[in-house]
PDB file of N, CA and C in Angstrom:
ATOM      1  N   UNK A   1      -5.088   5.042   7.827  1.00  0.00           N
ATOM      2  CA  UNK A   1      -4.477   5.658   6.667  1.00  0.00           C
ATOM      3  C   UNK A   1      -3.152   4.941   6.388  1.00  0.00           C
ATOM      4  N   UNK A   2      -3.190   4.176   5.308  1.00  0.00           N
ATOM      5  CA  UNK A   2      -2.125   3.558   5.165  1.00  0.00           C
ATOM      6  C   UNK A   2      -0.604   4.583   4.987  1.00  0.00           C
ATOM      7  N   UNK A   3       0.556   3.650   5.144  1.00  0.00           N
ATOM      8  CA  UNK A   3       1.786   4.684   5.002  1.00  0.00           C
ATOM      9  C   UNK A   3       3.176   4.353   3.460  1.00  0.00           C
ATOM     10  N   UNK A   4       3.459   4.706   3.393  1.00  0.00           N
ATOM     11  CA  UNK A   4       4.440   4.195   2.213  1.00  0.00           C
ATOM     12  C   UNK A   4       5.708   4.967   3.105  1.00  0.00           C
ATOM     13  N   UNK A   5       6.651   4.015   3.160  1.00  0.00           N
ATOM     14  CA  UNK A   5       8.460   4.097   3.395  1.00  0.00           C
ATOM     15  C   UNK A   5       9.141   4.026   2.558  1.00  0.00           C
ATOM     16  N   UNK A   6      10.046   4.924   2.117  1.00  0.00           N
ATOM     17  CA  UNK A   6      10.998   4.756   1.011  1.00  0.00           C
ATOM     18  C   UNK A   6      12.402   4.461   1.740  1.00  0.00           C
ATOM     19  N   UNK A   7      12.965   3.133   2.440  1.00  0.00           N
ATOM     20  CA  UNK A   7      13.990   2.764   2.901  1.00  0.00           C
ATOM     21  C   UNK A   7      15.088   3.707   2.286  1.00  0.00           C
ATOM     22  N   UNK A   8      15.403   3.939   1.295  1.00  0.00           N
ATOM     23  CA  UNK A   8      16.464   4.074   1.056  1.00  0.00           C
ATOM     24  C   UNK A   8      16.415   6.057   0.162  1.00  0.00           C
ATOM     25  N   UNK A   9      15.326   6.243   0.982  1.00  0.00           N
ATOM     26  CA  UNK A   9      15.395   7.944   0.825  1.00  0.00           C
ATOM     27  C   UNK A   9      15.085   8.235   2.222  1.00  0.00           C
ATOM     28  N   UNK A  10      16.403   7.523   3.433  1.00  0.00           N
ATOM     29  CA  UNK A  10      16.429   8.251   4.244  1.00  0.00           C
ATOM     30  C   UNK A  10      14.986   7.789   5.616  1.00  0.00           C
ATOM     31  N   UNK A  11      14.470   6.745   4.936  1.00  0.00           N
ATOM     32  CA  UNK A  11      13.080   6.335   5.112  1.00  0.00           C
ATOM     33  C   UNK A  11      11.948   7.109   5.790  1.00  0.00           C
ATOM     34  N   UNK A  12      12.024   7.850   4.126  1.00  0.00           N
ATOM     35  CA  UNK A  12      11.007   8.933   4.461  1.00  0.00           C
ATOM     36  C   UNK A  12       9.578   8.229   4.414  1.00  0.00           C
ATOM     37  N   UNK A  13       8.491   8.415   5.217  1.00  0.00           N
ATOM     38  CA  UNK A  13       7.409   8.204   5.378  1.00  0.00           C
ATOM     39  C   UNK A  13       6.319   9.183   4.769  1.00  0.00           C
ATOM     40  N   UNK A  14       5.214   8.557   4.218  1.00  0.00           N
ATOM     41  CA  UNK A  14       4.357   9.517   3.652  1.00  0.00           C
ATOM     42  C   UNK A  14       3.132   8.655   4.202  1.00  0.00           C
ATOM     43  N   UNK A  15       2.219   9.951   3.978  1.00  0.00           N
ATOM     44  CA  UNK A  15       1.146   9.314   4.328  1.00  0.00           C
ATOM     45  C   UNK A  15       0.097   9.432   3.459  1.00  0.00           C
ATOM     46  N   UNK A  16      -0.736   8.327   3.564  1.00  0.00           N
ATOM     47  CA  UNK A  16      -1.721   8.063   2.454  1.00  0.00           C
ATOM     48  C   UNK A  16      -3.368   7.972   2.561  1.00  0.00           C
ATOM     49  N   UNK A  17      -3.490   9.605   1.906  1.00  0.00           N
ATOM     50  CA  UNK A  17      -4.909  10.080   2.005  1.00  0.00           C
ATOM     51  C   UNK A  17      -6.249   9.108   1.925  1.00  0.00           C
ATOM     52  N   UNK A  18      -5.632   8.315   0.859  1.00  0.00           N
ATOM     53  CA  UNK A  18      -6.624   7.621  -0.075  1.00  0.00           C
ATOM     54  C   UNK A  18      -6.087   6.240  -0.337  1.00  0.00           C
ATOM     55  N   UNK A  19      -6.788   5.495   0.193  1.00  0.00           N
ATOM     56  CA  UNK A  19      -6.106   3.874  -0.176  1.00  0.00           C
ATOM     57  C   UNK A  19      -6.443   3.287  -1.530  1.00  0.00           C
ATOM     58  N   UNK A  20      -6.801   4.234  -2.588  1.00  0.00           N
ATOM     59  CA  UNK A  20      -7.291   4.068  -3.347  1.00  0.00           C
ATOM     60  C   UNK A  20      -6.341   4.460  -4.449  1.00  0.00           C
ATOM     61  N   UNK A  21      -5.635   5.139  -4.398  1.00  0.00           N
ATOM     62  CA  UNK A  21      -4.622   5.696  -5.397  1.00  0.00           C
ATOM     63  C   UNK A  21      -3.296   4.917  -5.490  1.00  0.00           C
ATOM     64  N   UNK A  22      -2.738   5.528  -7.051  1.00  0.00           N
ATOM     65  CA  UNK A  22      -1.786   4.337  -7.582  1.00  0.00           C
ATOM     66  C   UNK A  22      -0.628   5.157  -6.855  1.00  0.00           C
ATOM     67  N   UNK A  23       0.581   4.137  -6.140  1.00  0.00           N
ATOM     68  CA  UNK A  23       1.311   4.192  -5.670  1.00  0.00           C
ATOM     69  C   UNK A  23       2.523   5.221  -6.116  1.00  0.00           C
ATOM     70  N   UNK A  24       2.315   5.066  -7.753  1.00  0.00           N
ATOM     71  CA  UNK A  24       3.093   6.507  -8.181  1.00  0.00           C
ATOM     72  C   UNK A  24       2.515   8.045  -7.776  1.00  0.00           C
ATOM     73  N   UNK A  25       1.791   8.101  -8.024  1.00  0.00           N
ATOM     74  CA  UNK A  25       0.559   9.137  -7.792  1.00  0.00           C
ATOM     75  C   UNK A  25       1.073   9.888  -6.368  1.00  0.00           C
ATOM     76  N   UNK A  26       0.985   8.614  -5.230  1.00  0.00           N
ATOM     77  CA  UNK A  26       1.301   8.635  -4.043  1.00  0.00           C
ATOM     78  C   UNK A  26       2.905   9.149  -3.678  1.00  0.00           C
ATOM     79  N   UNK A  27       3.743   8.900  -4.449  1.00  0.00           N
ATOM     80  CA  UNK A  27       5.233   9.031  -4.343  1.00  0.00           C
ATOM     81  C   UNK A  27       5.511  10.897  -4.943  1.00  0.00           C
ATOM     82  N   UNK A  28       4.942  10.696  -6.096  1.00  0.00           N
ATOM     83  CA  UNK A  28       5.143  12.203  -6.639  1.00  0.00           C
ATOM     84  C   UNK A  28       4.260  13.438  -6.401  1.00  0.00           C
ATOM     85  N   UNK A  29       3.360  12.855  -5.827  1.00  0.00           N
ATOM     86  CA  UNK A  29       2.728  13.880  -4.651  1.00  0.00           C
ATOM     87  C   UNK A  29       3.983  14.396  -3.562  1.00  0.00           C
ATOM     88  N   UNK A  30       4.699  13.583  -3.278  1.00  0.00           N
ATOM     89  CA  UNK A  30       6.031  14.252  -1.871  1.00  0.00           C
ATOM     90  C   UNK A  30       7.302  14.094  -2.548  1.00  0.00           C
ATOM     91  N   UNK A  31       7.595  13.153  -3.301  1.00  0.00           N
ATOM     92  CA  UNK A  31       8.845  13.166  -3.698  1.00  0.00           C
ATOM     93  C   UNK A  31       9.026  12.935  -5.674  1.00  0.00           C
ATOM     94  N   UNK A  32      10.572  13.483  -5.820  1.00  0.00           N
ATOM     95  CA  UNK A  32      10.377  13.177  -7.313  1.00  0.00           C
ATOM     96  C   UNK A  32      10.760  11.760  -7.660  1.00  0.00           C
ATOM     97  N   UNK A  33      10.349  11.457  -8.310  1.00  0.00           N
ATOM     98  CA  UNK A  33      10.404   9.957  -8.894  1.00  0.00           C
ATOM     99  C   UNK A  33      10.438   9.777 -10.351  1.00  0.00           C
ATOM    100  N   UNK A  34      11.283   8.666 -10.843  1.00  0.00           N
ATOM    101  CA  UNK A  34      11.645   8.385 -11.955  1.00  0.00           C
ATOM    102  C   UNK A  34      10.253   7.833 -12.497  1.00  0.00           C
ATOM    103  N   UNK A  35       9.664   8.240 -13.606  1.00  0.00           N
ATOM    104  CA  UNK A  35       8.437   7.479 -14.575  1.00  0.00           C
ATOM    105  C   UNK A  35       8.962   8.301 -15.649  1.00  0.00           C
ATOM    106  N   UNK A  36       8.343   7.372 -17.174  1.00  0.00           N
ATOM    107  CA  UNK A  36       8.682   7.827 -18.224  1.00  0.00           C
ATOM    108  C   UNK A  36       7.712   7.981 -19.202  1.00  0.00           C
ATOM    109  N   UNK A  37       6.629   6.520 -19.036  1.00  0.00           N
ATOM    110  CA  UNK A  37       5.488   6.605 -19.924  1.00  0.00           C
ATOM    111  C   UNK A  37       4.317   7.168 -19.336  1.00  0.00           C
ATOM    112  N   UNK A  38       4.192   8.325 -18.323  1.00  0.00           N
ATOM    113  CA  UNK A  38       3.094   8.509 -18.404  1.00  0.00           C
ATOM    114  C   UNK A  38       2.132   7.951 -17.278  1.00  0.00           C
ATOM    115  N   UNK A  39       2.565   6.636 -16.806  1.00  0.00           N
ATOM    116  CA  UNK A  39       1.520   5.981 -16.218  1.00  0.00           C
ATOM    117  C   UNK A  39       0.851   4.708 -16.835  1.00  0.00           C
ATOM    118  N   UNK A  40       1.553   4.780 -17.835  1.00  0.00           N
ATOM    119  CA  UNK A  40       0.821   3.917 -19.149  1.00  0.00           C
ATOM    120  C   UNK A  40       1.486   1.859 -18.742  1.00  0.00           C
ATOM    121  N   UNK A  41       2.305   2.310 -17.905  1.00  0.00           N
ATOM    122  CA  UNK A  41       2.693   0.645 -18.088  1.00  0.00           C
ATOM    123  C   UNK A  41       3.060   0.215 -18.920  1.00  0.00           C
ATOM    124  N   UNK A  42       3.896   1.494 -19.889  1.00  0.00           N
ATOM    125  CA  UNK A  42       4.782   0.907 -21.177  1.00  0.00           C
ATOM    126  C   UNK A  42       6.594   0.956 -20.734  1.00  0.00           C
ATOM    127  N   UNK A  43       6.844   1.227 -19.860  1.00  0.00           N
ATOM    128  CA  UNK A  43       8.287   1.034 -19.573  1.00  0.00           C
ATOM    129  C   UNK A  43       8.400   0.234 -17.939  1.00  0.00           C
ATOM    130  N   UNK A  44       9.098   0.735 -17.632  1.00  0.00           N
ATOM    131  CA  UNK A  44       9.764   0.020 -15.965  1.00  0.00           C
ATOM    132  C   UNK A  44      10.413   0.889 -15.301  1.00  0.00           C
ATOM    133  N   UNK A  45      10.552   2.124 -16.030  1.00  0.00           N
ATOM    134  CA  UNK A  45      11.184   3.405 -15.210  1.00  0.00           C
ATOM    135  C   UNK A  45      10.524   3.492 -13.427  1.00  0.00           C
ATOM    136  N   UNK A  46       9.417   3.296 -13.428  1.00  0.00           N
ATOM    137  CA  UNK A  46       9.017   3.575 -12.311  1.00  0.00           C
ATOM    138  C   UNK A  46       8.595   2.640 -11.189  1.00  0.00           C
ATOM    139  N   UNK A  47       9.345   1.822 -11.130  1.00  0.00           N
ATOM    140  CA  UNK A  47       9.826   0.751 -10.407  1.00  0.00           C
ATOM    141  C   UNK A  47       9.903   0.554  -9.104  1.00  0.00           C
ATOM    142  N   UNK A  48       9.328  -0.182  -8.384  1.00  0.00           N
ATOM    143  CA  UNK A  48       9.678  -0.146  -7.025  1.00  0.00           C
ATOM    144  C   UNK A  48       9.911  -1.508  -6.522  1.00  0.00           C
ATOM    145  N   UNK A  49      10.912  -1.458  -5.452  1.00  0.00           N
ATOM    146  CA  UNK A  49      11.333  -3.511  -4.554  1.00  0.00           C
ATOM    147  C   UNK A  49      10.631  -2.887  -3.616  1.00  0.00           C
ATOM    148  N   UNK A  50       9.655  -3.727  -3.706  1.00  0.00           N
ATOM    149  CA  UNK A  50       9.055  -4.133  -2.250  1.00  0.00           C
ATOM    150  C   UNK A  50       9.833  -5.023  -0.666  1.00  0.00           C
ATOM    151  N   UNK A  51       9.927  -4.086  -0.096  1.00  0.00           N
ATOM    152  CA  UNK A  51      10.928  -4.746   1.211  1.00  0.00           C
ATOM    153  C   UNK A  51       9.826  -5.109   2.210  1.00  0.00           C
ATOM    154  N   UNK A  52       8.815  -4.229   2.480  1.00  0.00           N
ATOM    155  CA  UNK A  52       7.774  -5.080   2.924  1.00  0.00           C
ATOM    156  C   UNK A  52       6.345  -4.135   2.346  1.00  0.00           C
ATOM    157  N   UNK A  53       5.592  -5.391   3.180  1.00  0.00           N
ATOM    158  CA  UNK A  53       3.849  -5.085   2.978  1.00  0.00           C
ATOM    159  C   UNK A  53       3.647  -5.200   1.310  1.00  0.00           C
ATOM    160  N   UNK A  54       4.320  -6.950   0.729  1.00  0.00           N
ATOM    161  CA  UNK A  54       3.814  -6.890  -0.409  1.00  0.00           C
ATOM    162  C   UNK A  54       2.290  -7.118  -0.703  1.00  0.00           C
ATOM    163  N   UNK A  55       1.856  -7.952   0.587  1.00  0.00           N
ATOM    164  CA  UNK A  55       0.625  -8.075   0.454  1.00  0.00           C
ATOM    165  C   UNK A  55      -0.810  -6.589   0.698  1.00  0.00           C
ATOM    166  N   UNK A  56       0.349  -5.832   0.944  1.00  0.00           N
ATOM    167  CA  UNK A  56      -1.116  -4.623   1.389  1.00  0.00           C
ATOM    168  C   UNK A  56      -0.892  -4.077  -0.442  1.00  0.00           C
ATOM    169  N   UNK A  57      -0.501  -3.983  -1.558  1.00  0.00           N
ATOM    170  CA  UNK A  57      -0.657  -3.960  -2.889  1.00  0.00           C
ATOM    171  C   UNK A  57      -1.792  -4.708  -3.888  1.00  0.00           C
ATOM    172  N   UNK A  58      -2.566  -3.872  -4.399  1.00  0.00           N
ATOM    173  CA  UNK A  58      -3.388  -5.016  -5.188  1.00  0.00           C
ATOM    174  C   UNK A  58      -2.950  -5.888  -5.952  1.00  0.00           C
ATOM    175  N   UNK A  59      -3.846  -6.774  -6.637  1.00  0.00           N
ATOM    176  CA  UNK A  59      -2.934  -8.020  -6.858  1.00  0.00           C
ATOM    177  C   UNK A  59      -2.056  -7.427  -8.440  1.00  0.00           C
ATOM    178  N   UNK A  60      -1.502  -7.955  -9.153  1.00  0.00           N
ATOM    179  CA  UNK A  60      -0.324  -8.014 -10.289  1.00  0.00           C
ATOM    180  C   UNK A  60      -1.412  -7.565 -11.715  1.00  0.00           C
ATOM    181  N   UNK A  61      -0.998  -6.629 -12.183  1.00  0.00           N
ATOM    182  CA  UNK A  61      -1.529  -6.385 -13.793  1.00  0.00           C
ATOM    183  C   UNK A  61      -0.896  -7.303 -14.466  1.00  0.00           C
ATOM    184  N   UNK A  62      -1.458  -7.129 -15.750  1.00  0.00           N
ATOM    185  CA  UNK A  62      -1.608  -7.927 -16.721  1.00  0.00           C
ATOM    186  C   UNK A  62       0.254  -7.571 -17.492  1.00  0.00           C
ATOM    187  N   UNK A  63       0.013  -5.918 -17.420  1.00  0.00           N
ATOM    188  CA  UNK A  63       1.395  -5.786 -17.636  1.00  0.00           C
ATOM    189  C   UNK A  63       2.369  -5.955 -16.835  1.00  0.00           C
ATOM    190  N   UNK A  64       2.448  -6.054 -15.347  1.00  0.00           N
ATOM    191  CA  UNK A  64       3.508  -6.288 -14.889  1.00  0.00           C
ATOM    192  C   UNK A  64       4.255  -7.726 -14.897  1.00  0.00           C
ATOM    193  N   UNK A  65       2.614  -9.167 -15.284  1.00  0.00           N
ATOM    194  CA  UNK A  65       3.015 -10.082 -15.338  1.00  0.00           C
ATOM    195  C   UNK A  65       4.218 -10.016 -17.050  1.00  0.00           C
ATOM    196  N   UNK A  66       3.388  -9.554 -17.402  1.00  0.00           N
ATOM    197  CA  UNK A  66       3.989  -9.123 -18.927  1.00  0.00           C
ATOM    198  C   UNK A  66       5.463  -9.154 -18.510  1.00  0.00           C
ATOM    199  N   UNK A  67       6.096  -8.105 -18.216  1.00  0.00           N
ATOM    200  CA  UNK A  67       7.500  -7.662 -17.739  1.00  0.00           C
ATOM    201  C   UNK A  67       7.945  -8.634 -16.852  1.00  0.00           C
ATOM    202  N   UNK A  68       7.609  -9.763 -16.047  1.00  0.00           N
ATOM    203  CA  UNK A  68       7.970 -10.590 -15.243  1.00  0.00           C
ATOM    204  C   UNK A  68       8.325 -11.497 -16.066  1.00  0.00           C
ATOM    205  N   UNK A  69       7.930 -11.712 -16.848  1.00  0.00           N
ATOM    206  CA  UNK A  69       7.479 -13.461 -17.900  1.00  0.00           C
ATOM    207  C   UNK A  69       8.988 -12.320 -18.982  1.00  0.00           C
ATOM    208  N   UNK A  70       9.210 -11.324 -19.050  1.00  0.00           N
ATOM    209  CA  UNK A  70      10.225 -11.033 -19.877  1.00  0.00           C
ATOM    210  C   UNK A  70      11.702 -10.751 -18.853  1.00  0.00           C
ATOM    211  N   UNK A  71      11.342 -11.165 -17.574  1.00  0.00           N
ATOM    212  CA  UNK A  71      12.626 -10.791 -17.050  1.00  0.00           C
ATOM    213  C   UNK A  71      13.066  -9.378 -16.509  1.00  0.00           C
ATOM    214  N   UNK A  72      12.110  -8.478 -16.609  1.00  0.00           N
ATOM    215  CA  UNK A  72      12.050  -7.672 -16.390  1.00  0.00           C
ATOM    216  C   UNK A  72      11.837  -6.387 -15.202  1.00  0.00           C
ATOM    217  N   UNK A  73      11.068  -7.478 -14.405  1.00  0.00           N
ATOM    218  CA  UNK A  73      10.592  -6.974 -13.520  1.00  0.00           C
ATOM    219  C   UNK A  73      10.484  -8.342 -12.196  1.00  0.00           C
ATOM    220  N   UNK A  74      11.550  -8.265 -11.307  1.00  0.00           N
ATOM    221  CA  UNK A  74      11.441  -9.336 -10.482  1.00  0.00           C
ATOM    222  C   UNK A  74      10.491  -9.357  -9.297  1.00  0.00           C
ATOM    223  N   UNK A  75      10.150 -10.776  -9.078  1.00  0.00           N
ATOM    224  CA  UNK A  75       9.278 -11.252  -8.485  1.00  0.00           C
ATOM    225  C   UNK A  75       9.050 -10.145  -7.155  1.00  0.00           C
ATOM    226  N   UNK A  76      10.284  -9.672  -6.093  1.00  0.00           N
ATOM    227  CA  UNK A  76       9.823  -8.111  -5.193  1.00  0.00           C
ATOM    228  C   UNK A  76       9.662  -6.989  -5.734  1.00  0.00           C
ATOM    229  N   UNK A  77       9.228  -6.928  -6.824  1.00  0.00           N
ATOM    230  CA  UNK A  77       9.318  -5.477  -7.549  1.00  0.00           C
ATOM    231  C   UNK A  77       7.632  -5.520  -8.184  1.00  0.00           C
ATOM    232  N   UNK A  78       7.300  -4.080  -8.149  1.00  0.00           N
ATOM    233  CA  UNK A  78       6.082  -3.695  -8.633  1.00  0.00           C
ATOM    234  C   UNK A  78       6.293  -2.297  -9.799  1.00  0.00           C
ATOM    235  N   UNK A  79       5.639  -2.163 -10.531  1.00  0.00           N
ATOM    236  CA  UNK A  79       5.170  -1.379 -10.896  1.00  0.00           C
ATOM    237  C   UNK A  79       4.267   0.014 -10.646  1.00  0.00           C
ATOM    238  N   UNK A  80       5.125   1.258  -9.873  1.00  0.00           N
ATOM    239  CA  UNK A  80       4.289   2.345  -9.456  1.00  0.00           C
ATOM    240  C   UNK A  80       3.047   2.470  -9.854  1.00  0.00           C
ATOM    241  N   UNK A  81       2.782   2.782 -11.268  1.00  0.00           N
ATOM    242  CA  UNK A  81       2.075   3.121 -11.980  1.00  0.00           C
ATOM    243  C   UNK A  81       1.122   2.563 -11.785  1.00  0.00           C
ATOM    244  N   UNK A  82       1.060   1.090 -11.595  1.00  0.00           N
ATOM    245  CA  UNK A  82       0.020  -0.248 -11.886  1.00  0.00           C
ATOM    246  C   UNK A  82      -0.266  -0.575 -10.104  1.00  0.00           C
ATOM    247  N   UNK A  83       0.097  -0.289  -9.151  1.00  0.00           N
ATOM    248  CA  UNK A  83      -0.251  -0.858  -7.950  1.00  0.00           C
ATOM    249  C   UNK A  83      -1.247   0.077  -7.341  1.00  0.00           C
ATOM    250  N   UNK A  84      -1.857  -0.288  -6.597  1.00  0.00           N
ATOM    251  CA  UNK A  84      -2.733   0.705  -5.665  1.00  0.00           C
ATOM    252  C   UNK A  84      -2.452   0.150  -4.056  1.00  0.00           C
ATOM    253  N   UNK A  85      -2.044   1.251  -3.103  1.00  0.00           N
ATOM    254  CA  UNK A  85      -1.068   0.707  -1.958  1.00  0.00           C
ATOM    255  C   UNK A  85      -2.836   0.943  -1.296  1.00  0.00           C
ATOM    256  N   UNK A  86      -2.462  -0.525  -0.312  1.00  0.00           N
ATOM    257  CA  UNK A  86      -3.644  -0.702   0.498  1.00  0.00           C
ATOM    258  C   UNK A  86      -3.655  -0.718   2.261  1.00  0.00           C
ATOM    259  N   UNK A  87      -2.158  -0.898   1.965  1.00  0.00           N
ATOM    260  CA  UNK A  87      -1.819  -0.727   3.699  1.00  0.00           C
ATOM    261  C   UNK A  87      -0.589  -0.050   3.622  1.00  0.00           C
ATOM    262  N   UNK A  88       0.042   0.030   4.579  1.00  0.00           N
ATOM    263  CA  UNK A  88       1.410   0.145   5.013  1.00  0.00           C
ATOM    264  C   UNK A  88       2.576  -1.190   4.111  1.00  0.00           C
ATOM    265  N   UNK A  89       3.354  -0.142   3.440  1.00  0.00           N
ATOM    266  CA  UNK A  89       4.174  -0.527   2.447  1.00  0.00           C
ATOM    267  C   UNK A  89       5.947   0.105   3.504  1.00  0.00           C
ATOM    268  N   UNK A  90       6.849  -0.886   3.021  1.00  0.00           N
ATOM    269  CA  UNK A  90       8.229  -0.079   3.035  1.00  0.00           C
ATOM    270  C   UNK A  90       8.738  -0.391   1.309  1.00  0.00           C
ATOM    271  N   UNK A  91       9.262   0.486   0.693  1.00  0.00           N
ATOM    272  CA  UNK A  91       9.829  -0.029  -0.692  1.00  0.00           C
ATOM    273  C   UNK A  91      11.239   0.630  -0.691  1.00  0.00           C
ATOM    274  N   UNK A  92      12.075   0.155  -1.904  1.00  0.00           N
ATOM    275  CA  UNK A  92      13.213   1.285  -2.275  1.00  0.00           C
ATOM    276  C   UNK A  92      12.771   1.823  -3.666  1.00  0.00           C
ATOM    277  N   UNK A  93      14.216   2.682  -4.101  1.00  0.00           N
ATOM    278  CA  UNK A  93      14.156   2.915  -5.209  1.00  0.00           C
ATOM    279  C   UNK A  93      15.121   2.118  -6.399  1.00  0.00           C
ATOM    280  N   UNK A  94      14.396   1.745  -7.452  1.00  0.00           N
ATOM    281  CA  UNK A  94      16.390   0.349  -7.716  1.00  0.00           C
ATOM    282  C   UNK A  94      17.175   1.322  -8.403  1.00  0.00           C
ATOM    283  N   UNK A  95      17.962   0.797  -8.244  1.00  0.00           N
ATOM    284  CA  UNK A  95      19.282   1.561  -8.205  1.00  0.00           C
ATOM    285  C   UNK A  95      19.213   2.225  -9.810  1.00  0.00           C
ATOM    286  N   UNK A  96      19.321   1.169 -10.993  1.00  0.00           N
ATOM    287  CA  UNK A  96      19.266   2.119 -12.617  1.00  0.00           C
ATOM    288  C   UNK A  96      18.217   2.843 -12.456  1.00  0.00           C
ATOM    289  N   UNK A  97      16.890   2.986 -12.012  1.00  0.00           N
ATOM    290  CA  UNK A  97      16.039   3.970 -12.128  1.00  0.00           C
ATOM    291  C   UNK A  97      16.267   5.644 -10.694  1.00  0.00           C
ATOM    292  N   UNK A  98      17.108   5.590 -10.202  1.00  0.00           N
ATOM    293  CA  UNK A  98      17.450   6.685  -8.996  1.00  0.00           C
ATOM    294  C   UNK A  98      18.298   7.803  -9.974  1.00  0.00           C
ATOM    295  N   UNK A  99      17.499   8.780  -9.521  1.00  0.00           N
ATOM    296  CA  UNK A  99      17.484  10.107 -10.042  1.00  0.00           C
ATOM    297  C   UNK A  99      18.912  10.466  -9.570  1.00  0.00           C
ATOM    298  N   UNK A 100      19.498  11.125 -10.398  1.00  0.00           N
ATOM    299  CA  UNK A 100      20.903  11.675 -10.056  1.00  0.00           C
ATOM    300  C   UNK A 100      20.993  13.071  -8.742  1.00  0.00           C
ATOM    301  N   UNK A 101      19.852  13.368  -9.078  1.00  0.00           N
ATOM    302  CA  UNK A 101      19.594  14.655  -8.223  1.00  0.00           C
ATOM    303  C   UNK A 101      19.430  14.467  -6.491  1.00  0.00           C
ATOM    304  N   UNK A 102      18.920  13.282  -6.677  1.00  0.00           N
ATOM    305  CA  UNK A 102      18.709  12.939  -5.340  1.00  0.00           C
ATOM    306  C   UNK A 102      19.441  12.498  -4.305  1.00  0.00           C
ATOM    307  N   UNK A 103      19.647  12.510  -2.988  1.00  0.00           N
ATOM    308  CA  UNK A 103      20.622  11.740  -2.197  1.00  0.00           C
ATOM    309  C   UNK A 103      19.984   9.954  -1.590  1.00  0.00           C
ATOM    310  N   UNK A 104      20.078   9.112  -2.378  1.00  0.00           N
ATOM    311  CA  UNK A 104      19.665   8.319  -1.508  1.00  0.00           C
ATOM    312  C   UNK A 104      20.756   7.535  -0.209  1.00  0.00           C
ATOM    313  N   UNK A 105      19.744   7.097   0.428  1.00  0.00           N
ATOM    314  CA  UNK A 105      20.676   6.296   1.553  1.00  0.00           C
ATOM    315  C   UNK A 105      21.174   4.512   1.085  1.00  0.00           C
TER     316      UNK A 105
END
């Protein structure tokens, strides 16, 4: 059962039912998280740097290359919405998208 780490919430660990589900899905199941469109892969609100296990992520959408090729989205960073976690991940949260409510580390 793969795991997702959020380094910098304290590195809380979750665990992951289904290696099959999109990594947002996975996050707001335990914690709240910044998204805006929906899921749709029309913004970057829901953002994640990959610190490790970029390779346990499926490979890059069409939109995230989209947002890369605009600067938008750097080369350790994924898209919640658009990834499906396949192994053991550690990520953060970036900093303009972190919820005010929250304490991160």
């Amino acid at each position: 059962m793969p795991k997702v780490t959020v380094r910098n919430l304290q590195s809380k660990t979750i665990d992951c039912e289904v290696k099959t589900k999109k990594l947002l899905d996975i996050l707001l199941a335990e914690i709240d998280w910044m998204h805006s469109c929906g899921g749709k892969g029309r913004c970057t609100t829901c953002s994640v740097i990959i610190i490790t296990g970029k390779g346990h992520l499926s490979p890059l959408t069409d939109v995230e290359l989209k947002y890369q090729s605009m600067n938008r989205l750097a080369n350790n960073m994924r898209l919640s919405c658009q990834c499906i976690v396949e192994g053991d991940i550690t990520i953060e949260a970036p900093k303009p998208y972190q919820l005010p409510h929250i304490k991160y580390s």
